[in-house]
C-alpha atoms as a PDB file:
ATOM      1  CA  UNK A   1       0.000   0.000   0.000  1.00  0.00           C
ATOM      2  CA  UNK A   2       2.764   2.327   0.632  1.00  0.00           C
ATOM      3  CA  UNK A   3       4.853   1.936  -2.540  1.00  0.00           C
ATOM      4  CA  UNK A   4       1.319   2.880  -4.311  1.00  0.00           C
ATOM      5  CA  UNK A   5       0.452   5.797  -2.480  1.00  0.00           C
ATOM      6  CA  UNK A   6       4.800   6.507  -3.394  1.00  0.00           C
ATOM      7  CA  UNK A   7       3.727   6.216  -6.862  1.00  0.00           C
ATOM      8  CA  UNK A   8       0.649   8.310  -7.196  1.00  0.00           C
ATOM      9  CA  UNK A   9       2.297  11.179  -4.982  1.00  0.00           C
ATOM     10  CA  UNK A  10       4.943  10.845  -7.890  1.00  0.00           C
ATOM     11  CA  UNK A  11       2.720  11.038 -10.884  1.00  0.00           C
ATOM     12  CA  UNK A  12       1.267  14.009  -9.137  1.00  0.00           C
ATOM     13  CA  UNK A  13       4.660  15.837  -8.340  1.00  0.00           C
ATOM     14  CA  UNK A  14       5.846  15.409 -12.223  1.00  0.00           C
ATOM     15  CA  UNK A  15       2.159  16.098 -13.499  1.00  0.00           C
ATOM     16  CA  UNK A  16       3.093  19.632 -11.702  1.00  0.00           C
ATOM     17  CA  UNK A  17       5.770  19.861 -13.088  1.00  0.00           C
ATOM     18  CA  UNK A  18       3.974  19.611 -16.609  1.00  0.00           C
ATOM     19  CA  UNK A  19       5.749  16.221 -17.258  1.00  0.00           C
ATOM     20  CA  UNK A  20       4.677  14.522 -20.223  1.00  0.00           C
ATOM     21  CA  UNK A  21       2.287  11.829 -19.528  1.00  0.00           C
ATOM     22  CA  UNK A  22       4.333   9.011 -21.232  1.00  0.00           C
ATOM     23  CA  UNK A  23       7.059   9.803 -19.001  1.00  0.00           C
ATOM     24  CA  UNK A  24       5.143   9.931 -15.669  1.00  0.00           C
ATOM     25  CA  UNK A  25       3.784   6.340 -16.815  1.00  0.00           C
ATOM     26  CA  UNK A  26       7.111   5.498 -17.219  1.00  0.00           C
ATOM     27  CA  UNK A  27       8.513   6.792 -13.533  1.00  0.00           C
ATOM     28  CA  UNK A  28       5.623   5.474 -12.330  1.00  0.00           C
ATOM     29  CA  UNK A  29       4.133   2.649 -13.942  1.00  0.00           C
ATOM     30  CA  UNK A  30       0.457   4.289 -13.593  1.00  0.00           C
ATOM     31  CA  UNK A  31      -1.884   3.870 -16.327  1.00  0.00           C
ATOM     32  CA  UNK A  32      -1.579   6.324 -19.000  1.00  0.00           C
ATOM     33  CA  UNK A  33      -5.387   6.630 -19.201  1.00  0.00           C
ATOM     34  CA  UNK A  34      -5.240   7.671 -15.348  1.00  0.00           C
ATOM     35  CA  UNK A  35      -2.272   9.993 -15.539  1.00  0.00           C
ATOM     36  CA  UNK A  36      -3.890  12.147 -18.362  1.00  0.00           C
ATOM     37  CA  UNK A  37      -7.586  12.607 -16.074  1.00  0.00           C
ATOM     38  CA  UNK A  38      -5.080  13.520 -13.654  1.00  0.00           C
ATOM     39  CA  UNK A  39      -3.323  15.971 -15.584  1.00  0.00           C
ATOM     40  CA  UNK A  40      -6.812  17.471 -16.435  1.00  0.00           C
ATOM     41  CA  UNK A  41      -7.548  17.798 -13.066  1.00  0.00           C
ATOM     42  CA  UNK A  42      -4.542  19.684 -11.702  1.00  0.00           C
ATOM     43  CA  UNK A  43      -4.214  21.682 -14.883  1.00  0.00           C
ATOM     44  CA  UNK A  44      -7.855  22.482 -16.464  1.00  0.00           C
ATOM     45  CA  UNK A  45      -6.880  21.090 -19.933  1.00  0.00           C
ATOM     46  CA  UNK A  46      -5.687  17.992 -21.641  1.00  0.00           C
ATOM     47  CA  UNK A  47      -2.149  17.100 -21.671  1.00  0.00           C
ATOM     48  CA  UNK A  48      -0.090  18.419 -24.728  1.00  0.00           C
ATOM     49  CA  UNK A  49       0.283  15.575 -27.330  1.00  0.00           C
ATOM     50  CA  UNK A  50       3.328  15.111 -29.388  1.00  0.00           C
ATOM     51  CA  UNK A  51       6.524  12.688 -28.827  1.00  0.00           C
ATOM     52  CA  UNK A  52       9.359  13.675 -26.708  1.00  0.00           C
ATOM     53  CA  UNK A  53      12.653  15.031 -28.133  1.00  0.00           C
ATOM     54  CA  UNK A  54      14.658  11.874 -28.267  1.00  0.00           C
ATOM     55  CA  UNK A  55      18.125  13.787 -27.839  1.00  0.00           C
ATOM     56  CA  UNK A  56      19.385  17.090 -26.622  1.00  0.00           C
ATOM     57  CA  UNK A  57      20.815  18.076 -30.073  1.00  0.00           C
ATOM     58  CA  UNK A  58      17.313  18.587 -31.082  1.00  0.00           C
ATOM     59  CA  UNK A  59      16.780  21.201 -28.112  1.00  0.00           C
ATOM     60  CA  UNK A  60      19.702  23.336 -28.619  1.00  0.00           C
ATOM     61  CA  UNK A  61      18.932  24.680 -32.114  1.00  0.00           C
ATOM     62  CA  UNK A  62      19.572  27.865 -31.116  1.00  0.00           C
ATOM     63  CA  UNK A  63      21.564  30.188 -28.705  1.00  0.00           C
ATOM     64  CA  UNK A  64      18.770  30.854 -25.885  1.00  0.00           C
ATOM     65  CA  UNK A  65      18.020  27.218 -26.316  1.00  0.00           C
ATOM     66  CA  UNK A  66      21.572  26.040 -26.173  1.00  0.00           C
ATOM     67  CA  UNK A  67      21.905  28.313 -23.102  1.00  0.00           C
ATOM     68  CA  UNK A  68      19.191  27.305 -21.715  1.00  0.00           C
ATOM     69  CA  UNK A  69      19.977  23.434 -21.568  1.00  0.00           C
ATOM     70  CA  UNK A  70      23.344  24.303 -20.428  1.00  0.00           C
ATOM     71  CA  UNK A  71      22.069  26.221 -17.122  1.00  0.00           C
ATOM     72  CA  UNK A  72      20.073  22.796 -16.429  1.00  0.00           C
ATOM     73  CA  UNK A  73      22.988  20.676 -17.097  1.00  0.00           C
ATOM     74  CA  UNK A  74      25.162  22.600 -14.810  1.00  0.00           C
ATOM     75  CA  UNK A  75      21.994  22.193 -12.443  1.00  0.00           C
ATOM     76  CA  UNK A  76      21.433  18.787 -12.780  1.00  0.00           C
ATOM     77  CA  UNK A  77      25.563  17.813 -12.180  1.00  0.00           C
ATOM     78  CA  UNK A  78      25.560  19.635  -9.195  1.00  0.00           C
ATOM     79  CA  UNK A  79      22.068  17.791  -7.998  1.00  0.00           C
ATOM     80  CA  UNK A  80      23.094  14.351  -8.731  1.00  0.00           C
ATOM     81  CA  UNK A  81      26.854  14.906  -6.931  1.00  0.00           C
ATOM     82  CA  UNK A  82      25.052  15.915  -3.770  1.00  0.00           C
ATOM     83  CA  UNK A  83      21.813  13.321  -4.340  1.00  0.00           C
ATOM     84  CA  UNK A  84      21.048  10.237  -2.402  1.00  0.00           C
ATOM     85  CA  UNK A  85      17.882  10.252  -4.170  1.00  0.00           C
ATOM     86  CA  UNK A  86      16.900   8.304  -6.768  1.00  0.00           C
ATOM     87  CA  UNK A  87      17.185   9.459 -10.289  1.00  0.00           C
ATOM     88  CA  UNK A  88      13.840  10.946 -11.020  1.00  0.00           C
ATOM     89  CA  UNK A  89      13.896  12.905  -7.263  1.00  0.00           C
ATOM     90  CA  UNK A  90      17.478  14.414  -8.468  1.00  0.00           C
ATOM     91  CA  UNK A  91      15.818  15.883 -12.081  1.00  0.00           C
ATOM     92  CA  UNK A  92      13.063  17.188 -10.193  1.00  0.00           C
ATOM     93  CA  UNK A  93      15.602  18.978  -7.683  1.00  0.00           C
ATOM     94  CA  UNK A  94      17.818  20.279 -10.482  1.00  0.00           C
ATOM     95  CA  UNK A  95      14.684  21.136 -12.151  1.00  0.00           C
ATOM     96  CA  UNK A  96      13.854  22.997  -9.789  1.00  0.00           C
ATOM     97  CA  UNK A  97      16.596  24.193  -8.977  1.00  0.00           C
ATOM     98  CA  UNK A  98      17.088  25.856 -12.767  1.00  0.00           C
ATOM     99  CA  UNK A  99      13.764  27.398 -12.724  1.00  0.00           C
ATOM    100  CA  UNK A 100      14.727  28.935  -8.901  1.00  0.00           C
ATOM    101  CA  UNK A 101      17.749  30.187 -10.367  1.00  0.00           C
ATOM    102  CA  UNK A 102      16.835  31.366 -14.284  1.00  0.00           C
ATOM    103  CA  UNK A 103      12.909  32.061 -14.137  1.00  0.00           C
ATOM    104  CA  UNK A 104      13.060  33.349 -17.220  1.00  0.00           C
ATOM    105  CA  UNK A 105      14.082  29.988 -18.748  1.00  0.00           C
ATOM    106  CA  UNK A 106      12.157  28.298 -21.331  1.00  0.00           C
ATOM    107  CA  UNK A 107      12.967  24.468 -20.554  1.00  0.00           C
ATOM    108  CA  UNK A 108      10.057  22.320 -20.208  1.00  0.00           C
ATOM    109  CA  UNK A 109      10.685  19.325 -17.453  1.00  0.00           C
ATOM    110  CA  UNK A 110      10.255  16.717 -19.921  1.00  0.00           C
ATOM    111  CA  UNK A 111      12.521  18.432 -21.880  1.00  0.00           C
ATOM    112  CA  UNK A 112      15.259  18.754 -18.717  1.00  0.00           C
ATOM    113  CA  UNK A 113      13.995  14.683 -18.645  1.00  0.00           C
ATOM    114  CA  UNK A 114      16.088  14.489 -22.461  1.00  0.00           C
ATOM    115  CA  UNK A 115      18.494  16.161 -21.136  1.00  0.00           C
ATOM    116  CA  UNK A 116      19.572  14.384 -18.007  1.00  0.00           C
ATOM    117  CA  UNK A 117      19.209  10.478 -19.803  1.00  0.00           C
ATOM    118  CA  UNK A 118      22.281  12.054 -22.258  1.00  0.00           C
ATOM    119  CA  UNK A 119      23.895  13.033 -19.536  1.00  0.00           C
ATOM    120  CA  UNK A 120      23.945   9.894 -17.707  1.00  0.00           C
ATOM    121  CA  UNK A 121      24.396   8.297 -20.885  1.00  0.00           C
ATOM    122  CA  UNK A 122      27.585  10.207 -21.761  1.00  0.00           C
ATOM    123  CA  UNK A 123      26.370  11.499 -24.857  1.00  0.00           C
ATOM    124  CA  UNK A 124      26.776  14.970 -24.031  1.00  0.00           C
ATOM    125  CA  UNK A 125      29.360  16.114 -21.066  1.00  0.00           C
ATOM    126  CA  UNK A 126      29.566  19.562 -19.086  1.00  0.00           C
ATOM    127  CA  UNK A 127      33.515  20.566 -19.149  1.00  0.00           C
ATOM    128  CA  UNK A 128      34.753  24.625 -18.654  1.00  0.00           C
ATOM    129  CA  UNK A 129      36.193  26.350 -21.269  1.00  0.00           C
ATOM    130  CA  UNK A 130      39.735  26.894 -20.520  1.00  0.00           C
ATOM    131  CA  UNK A 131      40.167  30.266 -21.254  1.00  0.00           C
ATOM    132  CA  UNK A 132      36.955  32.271 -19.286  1.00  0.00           C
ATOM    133  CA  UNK A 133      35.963  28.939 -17.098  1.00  0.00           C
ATOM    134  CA  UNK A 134      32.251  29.205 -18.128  1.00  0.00           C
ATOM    135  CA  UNK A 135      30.006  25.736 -18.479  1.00  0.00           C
ATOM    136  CA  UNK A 136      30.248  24.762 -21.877  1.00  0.00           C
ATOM    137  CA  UNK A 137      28.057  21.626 -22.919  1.00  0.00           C
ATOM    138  CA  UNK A 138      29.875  19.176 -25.756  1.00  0.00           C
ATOM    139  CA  UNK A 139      28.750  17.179 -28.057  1.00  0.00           C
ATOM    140  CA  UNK A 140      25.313  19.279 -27.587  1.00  0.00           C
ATOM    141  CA  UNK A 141      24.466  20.777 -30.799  1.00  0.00           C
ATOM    142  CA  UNK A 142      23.361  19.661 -34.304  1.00  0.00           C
ATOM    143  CA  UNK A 143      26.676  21.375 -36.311  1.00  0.00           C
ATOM    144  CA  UNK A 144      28.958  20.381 -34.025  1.00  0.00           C
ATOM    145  CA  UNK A 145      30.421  23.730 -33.289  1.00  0.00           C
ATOM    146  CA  UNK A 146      32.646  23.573 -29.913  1.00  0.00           C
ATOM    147  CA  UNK A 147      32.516  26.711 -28.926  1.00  0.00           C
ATOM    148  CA  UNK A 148      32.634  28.843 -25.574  1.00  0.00           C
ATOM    149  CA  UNK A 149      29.212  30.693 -25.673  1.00  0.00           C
ATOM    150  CA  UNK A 150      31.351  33.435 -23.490  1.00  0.00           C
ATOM    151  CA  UNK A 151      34.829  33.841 -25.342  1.00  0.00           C
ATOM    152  CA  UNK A 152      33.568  32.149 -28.605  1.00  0.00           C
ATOM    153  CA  UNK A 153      37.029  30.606 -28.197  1.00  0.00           C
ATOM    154  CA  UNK A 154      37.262  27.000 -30.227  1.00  0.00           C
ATOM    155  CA  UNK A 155      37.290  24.068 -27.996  1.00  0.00           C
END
């Protein structure tokens, strides 16, 4: 009885959070049929249809965006070094931890959710630039450029 009532506080916490519905199933294990009457609830309107981004290249098509995922990234590393969480409690902590600290940002959780899986699956990496020491996220964008969003220096 207590691991359900774990789960359905869950679902609830990333339907806040404007999670996409086949990701809270997926956390969760809820039905998806449940988790979208849910979202209705909490938010007044259906849940917003449409696949999730299946890699952070396709979120950093531009500047903002690019600096956007970045600021999570350097969110989410910091999170998961002090975290004794498990893995969807640390993305909702560095997610909320980004939107605390850039309010103006435009990342969507489920987009932050991309973001993180690359991360842990070493497809993209946070290093500093050697030259200003800003966060500079590799292997992040669609051309490839490596370049210090600061000092535009090539890395």
């Amino acid at each position: 009885m207590l691991k359900k009532y774990q789960q359905q506080t869950l679902a609830i916490e990333l339907l806040n959070l404007h999670a996409k519905v086949k990701i809270v199933h997926q956390e969760t294990g809820i039905p998806i049929k449940l988790l979208r009457q849910t979202y209705r609830q909490l938010h007044g309107q259906s849940p917003s249809r449409g696949s999730i981004k299946f890699s952070t290249r396709g979120l950093t098509g531009n500047h903002c965006k690019y600096k956007d995922v970045t600021i999570f990234a350097v969110c989410f590393q910091v999170a998961s070094t002090k975290s004794t969480e498990g893995e969807i409690q640390t993305l909702m902590t560095a997610f909320n931890a980004y939107k605390k600290s850039y309010p103006s940002g435009q990342l969507k959780f489920s987009d932050a959710w991309v973001v993180a899986q690359d991360i842990k699956d070493k497809k993209i990496q946070l290093s500093k630039c050697p030259q200003c020491r800003s966060w500079v996220l590799l292997k992040a964008r669609e051309d490839l450029s490596e370049r210090c969003s600061v000092c535009r220096i090539h890395l």
